[in-house]
Protein backbone atom coordinates (compact mmCIF):
# COMPACT_ATOMS: atom_id res chain seq x y z
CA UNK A 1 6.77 -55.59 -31.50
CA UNK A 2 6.82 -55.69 -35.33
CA UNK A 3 4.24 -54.91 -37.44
CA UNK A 4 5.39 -57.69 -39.56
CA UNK A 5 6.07 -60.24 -37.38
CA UNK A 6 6.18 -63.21 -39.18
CA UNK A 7 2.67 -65.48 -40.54
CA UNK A 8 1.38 -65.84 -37.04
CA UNK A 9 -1.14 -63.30 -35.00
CA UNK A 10 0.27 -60.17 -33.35
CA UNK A 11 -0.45 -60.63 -29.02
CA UNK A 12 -2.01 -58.01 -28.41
CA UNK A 13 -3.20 -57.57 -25.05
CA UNK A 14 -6.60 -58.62 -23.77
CA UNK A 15 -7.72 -59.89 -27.10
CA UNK A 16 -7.13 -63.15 -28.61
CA UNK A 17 -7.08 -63.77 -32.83
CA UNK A 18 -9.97 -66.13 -33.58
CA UNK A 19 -9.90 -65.98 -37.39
CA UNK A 20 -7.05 -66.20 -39.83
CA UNK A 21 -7.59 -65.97 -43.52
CA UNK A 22 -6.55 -64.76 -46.88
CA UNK A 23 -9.61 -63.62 -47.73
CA UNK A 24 -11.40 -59.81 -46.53
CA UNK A 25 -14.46 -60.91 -47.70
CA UNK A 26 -14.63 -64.31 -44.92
CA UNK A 27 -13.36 -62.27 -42.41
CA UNK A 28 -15.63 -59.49 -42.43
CA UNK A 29 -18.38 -61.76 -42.87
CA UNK A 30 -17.32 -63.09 -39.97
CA UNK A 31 -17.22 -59.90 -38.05
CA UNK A 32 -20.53 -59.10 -39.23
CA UNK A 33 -21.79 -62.48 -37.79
CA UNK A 34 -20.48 -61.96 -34.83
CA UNK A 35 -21.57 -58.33 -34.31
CA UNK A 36 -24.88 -59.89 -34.22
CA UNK A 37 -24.29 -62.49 -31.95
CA UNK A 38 -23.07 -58.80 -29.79
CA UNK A 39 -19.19 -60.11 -29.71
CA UNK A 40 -17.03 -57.07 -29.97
CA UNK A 41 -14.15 -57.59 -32.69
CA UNK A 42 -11.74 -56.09 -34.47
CA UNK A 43 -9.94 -56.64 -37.79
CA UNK A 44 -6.09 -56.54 -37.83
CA UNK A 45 -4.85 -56.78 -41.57
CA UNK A 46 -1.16 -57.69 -42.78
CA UNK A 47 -2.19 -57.42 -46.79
CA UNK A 48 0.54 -55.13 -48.30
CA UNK A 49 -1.92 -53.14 -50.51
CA UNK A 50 0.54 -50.81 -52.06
CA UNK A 51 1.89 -54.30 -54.18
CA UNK A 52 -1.93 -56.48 -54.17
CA UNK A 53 -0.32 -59.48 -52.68
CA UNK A 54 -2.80 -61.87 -51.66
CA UNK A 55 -0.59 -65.02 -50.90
CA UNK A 56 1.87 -65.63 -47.75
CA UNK A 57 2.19 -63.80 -44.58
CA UNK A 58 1.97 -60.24 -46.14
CA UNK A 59 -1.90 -61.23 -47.16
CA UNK A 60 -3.70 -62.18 -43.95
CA UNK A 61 -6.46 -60.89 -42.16
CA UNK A 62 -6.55 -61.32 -38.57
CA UNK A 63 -10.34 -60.88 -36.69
CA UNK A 64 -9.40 -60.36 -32.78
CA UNK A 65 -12.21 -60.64 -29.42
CA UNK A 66 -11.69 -59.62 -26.54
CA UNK A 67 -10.37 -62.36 -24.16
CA UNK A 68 -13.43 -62.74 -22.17
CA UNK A 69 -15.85 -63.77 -25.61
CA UNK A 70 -12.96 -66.13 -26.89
CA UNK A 71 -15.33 -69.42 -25.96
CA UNK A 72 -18.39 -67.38 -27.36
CA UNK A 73 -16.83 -66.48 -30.43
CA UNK A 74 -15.30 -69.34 -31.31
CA UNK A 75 -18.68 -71.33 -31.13
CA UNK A 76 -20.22 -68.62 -33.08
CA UNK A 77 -17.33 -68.97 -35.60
CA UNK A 78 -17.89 -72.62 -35.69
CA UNK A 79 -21.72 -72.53 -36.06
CA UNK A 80 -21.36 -70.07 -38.83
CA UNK A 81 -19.06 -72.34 -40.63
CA UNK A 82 -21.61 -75.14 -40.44
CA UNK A 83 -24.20 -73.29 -42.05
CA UNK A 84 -21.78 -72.57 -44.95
CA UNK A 85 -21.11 -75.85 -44.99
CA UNK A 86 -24.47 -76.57 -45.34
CA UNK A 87 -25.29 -74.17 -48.08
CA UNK A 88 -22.28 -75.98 -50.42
């Protein structure tokens, strides 16, 4: 498996990718969010720091759950976005 592997999630096993973005700041917000909710996660970051690209498949950030808190997660995910939808 490639580190690189093109602009789509690494498969890693037993964890699915339930966030993609551009941006550290959403995605650790995100984490944080769902620490609190008690969802394990992990960040997996493709930004190529050594050249500060932040556009195309060298600048996302990846935030991975374990399989079984996909559904939990994802409604987490989805009720945090509606409260920052909110706030706009």
């Amino acid at each position: 498996m490639s580190f690189f592997g093109g602009g789509k999630p690494n498969e890693i096993e037993n964890w699915v990718c339930v966030m993609e973005r551009s941006s550290e700041f959403e995605v650790e917000m995100a984490k944080n969010y769902l620490a609190n909710q008690k969802i394990p996660s992990n960040i997996l970051s493709k930004r190529d720091s050594a050249h500060g690209l932040n556009i195309g498949e060298m600048s996302l950030i990846y935030l991975y759950v374990p399989q079984g808190f996909e559904k939990k997660a994802r409604k987490a995910l989805a009720e945090l976005q509606d409260k920052l939808d909110e706030d706009e």
